[in-house]
N, C-alpha and C. Protein backbone atom coordinates (compact mmCIF):
# COMPACT_ATOMS: atom_id res chain seq x y z
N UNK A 1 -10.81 29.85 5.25
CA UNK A 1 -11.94 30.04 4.37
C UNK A 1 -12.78 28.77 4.37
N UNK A 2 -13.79 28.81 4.45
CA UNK A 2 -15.06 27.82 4.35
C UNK A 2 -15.54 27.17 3.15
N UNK A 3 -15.08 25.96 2.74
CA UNK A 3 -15.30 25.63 1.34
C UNK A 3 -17.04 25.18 1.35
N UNK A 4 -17.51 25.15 0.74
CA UNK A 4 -19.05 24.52 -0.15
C UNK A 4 -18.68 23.33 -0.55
N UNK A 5 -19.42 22.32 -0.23
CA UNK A 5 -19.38 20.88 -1.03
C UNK A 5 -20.58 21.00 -1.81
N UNK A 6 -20.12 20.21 -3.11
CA UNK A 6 -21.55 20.50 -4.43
C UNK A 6 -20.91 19.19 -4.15
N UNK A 7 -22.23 18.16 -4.04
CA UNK A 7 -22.43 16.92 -4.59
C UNK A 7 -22.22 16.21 -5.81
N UNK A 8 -21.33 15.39 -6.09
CA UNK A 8 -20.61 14.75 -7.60
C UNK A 8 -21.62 14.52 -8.42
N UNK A 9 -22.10 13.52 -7.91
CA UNK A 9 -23.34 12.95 -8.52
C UNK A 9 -25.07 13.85 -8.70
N UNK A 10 -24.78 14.97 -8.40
CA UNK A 10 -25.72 15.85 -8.66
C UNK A 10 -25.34 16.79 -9.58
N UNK A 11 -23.90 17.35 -9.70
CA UNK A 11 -23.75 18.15 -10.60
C UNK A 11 -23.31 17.17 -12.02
N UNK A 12 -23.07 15.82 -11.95
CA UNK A 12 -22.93 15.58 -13.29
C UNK A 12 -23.93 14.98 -13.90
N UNK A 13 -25.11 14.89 -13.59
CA UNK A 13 -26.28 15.09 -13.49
C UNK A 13 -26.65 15.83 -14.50
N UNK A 14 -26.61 17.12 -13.99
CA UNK A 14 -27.05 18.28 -14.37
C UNK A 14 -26.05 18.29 -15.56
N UNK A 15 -24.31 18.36 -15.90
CA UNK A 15 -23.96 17.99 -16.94
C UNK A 15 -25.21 17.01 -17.77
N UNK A 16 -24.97 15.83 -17.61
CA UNK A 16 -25.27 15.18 -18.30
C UNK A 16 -26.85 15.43 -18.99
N UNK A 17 -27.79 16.20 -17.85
CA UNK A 17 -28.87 16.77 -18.53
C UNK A 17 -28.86 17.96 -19.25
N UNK A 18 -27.56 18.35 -19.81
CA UNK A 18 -27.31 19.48 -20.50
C UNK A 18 -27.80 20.76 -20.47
N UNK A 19 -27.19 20.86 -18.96
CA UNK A 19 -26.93 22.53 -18.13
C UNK A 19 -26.23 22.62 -18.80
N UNK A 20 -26.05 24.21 -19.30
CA UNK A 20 -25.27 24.66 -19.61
C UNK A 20 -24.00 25.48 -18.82
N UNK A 21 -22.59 26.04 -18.89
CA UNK A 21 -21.89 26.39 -18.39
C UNK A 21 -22.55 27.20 -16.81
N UNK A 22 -23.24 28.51 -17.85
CA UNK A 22 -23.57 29.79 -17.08
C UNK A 22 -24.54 29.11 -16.07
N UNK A 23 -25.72 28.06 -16.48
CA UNK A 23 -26.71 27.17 -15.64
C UNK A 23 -26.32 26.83 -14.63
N UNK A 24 -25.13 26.30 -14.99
CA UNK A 24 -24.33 25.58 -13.43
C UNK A 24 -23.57 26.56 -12.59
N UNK A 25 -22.89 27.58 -13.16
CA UNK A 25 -22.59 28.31 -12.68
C UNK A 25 -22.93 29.28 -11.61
N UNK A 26 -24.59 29.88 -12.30
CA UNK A 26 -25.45 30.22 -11.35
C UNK A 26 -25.91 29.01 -10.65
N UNK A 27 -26.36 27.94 -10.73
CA UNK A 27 -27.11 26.99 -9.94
C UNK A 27 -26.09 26.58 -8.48
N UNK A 28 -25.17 26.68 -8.52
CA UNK A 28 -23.74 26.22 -7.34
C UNK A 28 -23.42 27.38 -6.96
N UNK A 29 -23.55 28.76 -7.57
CA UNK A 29 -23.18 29.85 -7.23
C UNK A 29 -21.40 29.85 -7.11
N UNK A 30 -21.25 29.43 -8.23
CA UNK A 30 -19.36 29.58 -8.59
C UNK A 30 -18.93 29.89 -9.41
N UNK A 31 -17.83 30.88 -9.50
CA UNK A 31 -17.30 31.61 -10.81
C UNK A 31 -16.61 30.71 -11.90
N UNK A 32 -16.30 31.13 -12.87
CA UNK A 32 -16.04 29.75 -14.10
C UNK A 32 -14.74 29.26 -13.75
N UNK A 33 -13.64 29.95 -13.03
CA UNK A 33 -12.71 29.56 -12.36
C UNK A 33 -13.47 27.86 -12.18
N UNK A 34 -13.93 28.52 -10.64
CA UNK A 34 -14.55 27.19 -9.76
C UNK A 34 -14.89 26.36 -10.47
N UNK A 35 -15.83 26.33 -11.45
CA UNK A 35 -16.54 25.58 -12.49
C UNK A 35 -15.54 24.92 -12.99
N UNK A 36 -14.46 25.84 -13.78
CA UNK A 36 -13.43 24.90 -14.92
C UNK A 36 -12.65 23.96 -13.13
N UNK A 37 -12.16 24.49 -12.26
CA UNK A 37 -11.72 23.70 -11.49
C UNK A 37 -12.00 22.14 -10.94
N UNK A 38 -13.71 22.54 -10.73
CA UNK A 38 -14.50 21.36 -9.95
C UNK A 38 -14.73 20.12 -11.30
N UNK A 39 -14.83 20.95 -12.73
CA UNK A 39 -14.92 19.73 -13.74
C UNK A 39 -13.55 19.12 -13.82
N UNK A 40 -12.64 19.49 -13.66
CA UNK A 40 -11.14 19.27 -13.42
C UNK A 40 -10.81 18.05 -12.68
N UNK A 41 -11.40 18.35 -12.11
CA UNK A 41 -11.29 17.23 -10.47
C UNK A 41 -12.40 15.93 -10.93
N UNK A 42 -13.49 16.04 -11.35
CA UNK A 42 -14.46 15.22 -11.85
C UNK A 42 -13.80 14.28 -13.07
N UNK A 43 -12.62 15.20 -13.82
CA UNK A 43 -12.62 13.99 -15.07
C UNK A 43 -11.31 13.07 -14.23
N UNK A 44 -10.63 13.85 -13.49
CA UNK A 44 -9.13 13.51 -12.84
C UNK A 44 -9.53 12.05 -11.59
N UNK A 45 -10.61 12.21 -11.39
CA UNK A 45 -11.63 11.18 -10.30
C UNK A 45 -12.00 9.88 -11.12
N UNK A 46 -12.42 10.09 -12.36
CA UNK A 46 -13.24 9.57 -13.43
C UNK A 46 -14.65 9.51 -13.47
N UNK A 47 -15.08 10.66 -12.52
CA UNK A 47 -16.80 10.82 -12.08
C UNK A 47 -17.20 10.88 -13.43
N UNK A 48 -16.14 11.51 -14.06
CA UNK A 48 -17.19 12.02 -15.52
C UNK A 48 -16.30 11.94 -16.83
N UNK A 49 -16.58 11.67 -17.57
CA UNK A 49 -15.66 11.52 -19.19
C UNK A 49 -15.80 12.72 -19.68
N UNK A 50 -14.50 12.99 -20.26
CA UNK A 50 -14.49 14.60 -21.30
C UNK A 50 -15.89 14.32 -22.53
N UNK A 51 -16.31 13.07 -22.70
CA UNK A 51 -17.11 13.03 -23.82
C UNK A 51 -18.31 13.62 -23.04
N UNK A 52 -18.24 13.40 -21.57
CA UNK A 52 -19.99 14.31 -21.38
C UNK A 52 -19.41 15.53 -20.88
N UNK A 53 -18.66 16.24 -21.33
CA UNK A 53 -18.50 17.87 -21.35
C UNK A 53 -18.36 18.50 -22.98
N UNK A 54 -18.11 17.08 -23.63
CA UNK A 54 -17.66 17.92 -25.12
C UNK A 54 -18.76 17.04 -26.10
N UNK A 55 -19.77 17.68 -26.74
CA UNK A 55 -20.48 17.24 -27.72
C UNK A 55 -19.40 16.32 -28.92
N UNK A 56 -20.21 15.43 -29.23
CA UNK A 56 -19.81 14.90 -30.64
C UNK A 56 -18.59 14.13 -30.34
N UNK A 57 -18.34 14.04 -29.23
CA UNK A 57 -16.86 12.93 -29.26
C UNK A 57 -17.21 11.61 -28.71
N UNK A 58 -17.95 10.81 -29.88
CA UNK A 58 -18.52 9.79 -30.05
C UNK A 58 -17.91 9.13 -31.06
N UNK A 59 -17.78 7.53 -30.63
CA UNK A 59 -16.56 7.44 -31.75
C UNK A 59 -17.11 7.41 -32.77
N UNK A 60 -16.01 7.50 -33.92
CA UNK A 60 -16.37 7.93 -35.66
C UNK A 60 -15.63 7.05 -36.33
N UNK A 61 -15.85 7.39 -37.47
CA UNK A 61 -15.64 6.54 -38.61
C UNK A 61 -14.51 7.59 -39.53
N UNK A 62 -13.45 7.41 -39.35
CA UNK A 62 -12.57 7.86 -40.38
C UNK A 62 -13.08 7.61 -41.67
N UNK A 63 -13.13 8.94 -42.23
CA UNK A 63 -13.11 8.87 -43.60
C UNK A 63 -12.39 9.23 -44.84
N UNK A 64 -11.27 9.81 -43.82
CA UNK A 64 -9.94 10.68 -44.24
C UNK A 64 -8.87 10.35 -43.36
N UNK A 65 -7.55 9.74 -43.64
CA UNK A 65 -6.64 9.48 -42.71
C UNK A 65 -6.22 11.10 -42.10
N UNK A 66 -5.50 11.00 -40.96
CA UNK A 66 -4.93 12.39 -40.39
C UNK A 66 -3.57 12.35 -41.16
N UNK A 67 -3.42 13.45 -42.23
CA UNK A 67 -1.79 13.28 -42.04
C UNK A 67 -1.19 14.20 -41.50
N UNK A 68 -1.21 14.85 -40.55
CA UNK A 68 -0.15 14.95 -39.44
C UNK A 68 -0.75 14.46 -37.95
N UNK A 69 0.55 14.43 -37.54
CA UNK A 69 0.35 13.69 -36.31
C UNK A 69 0.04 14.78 -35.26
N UNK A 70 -0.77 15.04 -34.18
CA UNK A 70 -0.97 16.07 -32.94
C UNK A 70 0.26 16.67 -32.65
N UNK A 71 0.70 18.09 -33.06
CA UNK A 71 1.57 18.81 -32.22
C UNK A 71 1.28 19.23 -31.06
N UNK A 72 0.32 19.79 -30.69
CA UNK A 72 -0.15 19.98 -28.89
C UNK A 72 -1.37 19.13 -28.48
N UNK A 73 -1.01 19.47 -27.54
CA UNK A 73 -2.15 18.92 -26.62
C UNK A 73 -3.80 19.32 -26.74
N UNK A 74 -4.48 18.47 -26.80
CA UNK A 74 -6.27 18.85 -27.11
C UNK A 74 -6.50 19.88 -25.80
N UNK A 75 -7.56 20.87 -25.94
CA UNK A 75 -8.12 20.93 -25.22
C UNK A 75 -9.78 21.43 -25.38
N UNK A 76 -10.12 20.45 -24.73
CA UNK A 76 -11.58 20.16 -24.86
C UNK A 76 -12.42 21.21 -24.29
N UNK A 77 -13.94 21.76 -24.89
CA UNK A 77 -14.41 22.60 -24.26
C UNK A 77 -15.01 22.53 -23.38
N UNK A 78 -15.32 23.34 -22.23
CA UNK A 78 -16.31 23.09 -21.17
C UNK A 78 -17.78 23.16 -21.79
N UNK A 79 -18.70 24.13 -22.68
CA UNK A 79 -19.06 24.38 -23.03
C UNK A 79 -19.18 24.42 -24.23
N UNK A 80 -20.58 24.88 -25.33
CA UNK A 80 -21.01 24.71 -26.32
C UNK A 80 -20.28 26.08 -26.78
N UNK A 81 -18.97 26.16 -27.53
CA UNK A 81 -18.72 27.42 -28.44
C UNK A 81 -19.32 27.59 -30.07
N UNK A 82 -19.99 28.44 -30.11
CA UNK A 82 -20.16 28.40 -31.85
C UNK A 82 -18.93 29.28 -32.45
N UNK A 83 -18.98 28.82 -33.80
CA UNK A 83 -17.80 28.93 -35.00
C UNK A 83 -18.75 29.03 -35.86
N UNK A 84 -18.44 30.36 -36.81
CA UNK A 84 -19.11 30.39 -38.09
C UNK A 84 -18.10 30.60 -38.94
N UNK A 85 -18.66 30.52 -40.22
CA UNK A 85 -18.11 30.62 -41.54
C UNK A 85 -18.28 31.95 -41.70
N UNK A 86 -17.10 32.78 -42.09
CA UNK A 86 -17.51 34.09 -42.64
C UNK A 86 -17.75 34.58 -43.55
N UNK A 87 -17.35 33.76 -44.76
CA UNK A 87 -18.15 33.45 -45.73
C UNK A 87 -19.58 33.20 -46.02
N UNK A 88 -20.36 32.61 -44.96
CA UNK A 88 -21.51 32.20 -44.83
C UNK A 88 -22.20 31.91 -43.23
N UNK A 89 -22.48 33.72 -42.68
CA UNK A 89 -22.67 33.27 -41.32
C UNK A 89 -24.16 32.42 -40.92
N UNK A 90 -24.45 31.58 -42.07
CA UNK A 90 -25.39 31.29 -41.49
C UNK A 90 -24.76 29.80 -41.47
N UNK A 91 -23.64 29.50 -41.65
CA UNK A 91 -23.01 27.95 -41.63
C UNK A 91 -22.43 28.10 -39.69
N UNK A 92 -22.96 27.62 -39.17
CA UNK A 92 -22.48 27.43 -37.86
C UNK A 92 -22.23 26.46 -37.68
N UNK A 93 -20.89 25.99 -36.28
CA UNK A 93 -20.39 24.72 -36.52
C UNK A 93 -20.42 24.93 -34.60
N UNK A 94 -19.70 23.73 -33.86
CA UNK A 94 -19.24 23.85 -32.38
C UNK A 94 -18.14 23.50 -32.59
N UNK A 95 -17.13 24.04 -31.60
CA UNK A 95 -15.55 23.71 -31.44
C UNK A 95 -15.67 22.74 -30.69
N UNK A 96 -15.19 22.09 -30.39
CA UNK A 96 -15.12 21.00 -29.92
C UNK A 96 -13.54 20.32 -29.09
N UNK A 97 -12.95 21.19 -29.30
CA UNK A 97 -11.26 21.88 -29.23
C UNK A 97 -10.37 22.62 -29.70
N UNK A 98 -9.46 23.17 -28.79
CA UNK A 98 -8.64 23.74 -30.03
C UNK A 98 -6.96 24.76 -29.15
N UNK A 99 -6.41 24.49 -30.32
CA UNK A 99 -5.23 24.67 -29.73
C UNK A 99 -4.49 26.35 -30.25
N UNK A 100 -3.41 27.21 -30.27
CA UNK A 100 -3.08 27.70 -31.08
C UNK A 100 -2.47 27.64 -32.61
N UNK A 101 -2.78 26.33 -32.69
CA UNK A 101 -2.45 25.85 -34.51
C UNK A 101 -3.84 24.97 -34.62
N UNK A 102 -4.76 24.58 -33.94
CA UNK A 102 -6.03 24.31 -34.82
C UNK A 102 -6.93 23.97 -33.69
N UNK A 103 -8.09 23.86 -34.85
CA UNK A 103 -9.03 23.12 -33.44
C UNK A 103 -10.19 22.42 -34.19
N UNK A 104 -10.90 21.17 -33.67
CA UNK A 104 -11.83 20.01 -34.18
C UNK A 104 -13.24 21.12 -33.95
N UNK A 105 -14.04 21.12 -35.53
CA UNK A 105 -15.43 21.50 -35.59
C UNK A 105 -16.18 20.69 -35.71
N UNK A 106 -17.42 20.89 -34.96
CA UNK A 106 -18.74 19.57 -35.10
C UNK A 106 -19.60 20.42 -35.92
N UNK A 107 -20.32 19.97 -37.03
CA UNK A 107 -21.27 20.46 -37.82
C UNK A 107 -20.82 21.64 -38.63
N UNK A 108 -19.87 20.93 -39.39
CA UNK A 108 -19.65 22.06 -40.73
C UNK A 108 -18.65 21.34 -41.83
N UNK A 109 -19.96 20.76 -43.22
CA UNK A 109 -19.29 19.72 -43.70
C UNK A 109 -18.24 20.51 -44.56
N UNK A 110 -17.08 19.80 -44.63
CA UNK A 110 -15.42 20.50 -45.31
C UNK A 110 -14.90 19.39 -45.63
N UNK A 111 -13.96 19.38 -46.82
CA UNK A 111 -12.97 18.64 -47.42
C UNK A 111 -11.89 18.66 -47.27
N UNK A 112 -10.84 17.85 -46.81
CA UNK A 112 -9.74 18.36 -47.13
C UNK A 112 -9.12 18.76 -47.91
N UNK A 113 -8.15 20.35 -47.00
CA UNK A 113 -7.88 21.03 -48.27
C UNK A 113 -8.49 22.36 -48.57
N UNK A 114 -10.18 22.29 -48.08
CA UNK A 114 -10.73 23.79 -48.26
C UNK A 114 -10.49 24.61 -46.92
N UNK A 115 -10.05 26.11 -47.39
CA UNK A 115 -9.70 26.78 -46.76
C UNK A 115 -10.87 27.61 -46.28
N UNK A 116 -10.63 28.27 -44.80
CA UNK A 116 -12.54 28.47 -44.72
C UNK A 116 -11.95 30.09 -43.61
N UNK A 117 -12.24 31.04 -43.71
CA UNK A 117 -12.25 31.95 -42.34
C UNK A 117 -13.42 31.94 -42.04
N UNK A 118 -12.77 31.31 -40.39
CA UNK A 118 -13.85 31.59 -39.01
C UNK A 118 -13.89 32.22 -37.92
N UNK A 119 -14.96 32.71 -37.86
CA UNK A 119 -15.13 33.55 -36.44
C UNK A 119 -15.72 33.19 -35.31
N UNK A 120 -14.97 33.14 -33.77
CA UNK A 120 -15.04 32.46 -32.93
C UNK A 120 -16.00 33.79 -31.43
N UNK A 121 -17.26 33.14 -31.23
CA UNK A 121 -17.16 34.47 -30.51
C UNK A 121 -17.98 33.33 -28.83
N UNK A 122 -16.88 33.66 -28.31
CA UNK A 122 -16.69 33.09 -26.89
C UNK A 122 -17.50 34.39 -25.60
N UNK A 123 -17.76 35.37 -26.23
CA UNK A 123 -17.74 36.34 -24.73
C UNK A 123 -19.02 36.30 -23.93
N UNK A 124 -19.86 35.39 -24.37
CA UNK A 124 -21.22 34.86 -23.54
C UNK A 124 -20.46 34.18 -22.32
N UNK A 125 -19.92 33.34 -22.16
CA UNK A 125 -19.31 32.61 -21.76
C UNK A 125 -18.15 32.94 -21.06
N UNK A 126 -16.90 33.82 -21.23
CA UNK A 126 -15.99 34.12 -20.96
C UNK A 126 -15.30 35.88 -21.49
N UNK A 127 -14.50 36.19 -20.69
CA UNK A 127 -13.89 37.87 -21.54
C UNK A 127 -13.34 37.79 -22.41
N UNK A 128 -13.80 37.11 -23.38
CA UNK A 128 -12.91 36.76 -24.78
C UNK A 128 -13.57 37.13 -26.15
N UNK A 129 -13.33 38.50 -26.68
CA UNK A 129 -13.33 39.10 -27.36
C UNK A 129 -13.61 38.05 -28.98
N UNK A 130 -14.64 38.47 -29.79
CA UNK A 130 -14.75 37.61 -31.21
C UNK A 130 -13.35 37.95 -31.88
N UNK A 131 -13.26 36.59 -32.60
CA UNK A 131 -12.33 36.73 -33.23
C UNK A 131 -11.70 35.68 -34.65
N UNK A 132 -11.48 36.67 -35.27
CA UNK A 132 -11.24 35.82 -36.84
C UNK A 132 -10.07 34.97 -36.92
N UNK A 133 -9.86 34.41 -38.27
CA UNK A 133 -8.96 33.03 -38.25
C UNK A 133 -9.01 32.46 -39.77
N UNK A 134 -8.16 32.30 -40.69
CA UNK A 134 -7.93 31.58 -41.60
C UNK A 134 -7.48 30.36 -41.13
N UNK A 135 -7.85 28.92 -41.45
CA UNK A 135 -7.54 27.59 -41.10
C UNK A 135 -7.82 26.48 -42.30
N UNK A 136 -7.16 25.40 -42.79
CA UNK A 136 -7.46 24.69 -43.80
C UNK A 136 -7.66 23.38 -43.29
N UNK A 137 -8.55 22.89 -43.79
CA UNK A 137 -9.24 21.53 -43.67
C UNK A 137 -8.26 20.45 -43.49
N UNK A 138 -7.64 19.61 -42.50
CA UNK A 138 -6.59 18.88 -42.61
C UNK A 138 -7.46 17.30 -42.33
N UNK A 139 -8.49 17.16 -41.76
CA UNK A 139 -9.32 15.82 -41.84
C UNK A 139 -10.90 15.83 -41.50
N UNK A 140 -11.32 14.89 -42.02
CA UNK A 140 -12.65 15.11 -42.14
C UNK A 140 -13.41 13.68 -41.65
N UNK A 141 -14.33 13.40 -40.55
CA UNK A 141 -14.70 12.22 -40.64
C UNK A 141 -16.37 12.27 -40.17
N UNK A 142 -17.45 11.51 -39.91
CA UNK A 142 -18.14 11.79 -39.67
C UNK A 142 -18.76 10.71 -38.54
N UNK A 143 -19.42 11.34 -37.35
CA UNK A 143 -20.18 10.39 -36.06
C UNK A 143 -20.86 9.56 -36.55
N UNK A 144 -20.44 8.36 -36.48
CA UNK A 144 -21.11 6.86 -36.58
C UNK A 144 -22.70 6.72 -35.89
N UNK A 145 -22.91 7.22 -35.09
CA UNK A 145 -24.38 7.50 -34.32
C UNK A 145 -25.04 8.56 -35.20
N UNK A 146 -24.91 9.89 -35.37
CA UNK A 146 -25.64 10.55 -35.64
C UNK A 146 -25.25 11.05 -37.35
N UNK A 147 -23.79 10.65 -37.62
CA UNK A 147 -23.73 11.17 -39.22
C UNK A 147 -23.42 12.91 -38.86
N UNK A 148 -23.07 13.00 -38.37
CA UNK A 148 -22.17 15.03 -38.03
C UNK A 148 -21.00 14.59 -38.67
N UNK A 149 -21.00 15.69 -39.32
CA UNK A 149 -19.16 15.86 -39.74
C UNK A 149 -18.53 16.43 -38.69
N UNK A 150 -17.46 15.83 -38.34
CA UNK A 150 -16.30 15.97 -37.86
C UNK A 150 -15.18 17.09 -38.55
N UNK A 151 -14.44 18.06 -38.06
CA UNK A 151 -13.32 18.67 -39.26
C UNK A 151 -11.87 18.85 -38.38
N UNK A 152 -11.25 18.42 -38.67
CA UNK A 152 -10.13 19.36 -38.18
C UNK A 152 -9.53 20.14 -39.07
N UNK A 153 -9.47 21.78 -38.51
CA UNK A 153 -8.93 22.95 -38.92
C UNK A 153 -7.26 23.05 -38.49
N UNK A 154 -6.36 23.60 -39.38
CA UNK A 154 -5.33 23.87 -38.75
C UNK A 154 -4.97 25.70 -38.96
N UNK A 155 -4.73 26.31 -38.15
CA UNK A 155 -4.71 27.39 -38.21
C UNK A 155 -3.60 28.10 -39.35
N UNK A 156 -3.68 29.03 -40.05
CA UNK A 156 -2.76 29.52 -41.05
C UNK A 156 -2.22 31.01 -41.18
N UNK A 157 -3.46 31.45 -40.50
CA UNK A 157 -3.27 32.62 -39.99
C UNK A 157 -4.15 33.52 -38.97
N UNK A 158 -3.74 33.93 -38.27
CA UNK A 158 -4.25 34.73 -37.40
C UNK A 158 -3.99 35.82 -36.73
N UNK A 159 -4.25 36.79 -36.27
CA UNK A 159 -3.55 38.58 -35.91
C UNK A 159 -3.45 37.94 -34.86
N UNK A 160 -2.28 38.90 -34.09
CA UNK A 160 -1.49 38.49 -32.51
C UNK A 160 -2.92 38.77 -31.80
N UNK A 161 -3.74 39.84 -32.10
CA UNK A 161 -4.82 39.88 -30.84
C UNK A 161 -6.08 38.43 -31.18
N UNK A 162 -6.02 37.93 -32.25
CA UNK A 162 -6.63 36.59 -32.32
C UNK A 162 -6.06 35.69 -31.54
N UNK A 163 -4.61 35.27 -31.27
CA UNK A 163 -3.57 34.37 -30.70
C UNK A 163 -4.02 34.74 -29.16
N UNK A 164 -3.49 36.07 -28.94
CA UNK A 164 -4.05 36.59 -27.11
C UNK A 164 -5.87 35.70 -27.01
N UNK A 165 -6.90 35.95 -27.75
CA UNK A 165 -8.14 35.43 -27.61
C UNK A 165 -7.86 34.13 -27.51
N UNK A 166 -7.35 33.15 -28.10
CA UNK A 166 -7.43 31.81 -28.55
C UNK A 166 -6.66 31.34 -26.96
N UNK A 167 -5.46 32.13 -26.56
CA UNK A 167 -4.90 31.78 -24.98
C UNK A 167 -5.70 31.53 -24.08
N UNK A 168 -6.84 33.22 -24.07
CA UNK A 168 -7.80 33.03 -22.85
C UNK A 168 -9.07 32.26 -23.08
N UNK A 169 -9.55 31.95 -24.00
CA UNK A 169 -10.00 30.77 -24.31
C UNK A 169 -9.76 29.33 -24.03
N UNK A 170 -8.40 29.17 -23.98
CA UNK A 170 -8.18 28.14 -23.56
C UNK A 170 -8.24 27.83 -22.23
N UNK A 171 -7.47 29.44 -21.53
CA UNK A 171 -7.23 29.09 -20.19
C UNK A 171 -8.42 29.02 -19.72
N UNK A 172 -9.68 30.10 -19.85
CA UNK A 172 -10.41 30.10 -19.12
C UNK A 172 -11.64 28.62 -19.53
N UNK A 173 -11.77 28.21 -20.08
CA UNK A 173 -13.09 27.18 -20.88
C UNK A 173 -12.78 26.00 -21.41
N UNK A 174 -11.56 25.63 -20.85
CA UNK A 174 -11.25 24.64 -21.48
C UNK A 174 -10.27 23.31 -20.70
N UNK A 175 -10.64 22.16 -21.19
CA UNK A 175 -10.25 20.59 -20.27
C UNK A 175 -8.82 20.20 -20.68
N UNK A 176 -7.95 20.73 -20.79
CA UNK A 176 -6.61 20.09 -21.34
C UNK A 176 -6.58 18.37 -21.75
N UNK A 177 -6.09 18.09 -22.37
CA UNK A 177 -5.88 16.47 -22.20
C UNK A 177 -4.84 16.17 -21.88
């Protein structure tokens, strides 16, 4: 089989001028496989930092200690996912990671402690079905550059076909750390 070379320094480029997933996708003509693969290889090189694939991971200013320590592993998004409040869909936030027990929101100010259901709807992007989620506020800090709240959610509950979504989500759109 005949591979395609996409130029490093042209496609992080285009990252960095904030193409979006599907942009690059069509622009290289490669399925998100390829895509999640070739960014794979880019952070594993050090062509490119997970901070220019994932908004808002600029360092911050704790304003809340973490008290628990990371049970899994981050994984960072390729792409811009929105998260709303279902309570209030006009509160939209970006994931920014997330695991099957939680995941870090950019732009949705929370306390620790408040409990919030959110709905995650990925299928622009990937075959991953919207999907709901009870999660409680476990830290809160905000970007030293721009002043965004920071949140981490920890998950509390979720239906098994939320858990199946949150898998292929991961697998398919997402940077492990």
């Amino acid at each position: 089989m005949n591979r395609r070379r996409i130029p490093a320094r042209v496609i992080i480029e285009d990252i960095r001028n904030g193409m979006t997933g599907a942009e690059l996708m069509e622009k290289y003509e490669i399925s998100r496989e390829g895509l999640q693969l070739l960014l794979r290889k880019l952070v594993e090189a050090r062509a490119l930092r997970k901070a220019d694939l994932v908004p808002g991971t600029a360092e911050s200013t704790v304003t809340t200690d973490v008290s628990k320590a990371r049970s899994a592993p981050r994984n960072y998004m390729f792409f811009t996912i929105p998260v709303f409040d279902v309570d209030d869909l006009y509160t939209e936030g970006i994931v920014n990671d997330i695991t099957e027990q939680g995941l870090q929101v950019e732009g949705i100010v929370a306390e620790v402690g408040d409990a919030r259901t959110f709905l995650i709807r990925a299928d622009e992007f990937a075959e991953v079905f919207p999907f709901a989620f009870e999660a409680v506020c476990r830290w809160v800090r905000y970007d030293s550059d721009s002043d965004t709240p920071l949140a981490g959610f920890e998950i509390v509950n979720i239906s098994d076909g939320g858990r199946t979504q949150i898998r292929k989500l991961v697998q398919l759109l997402t940077l492990g750390e």
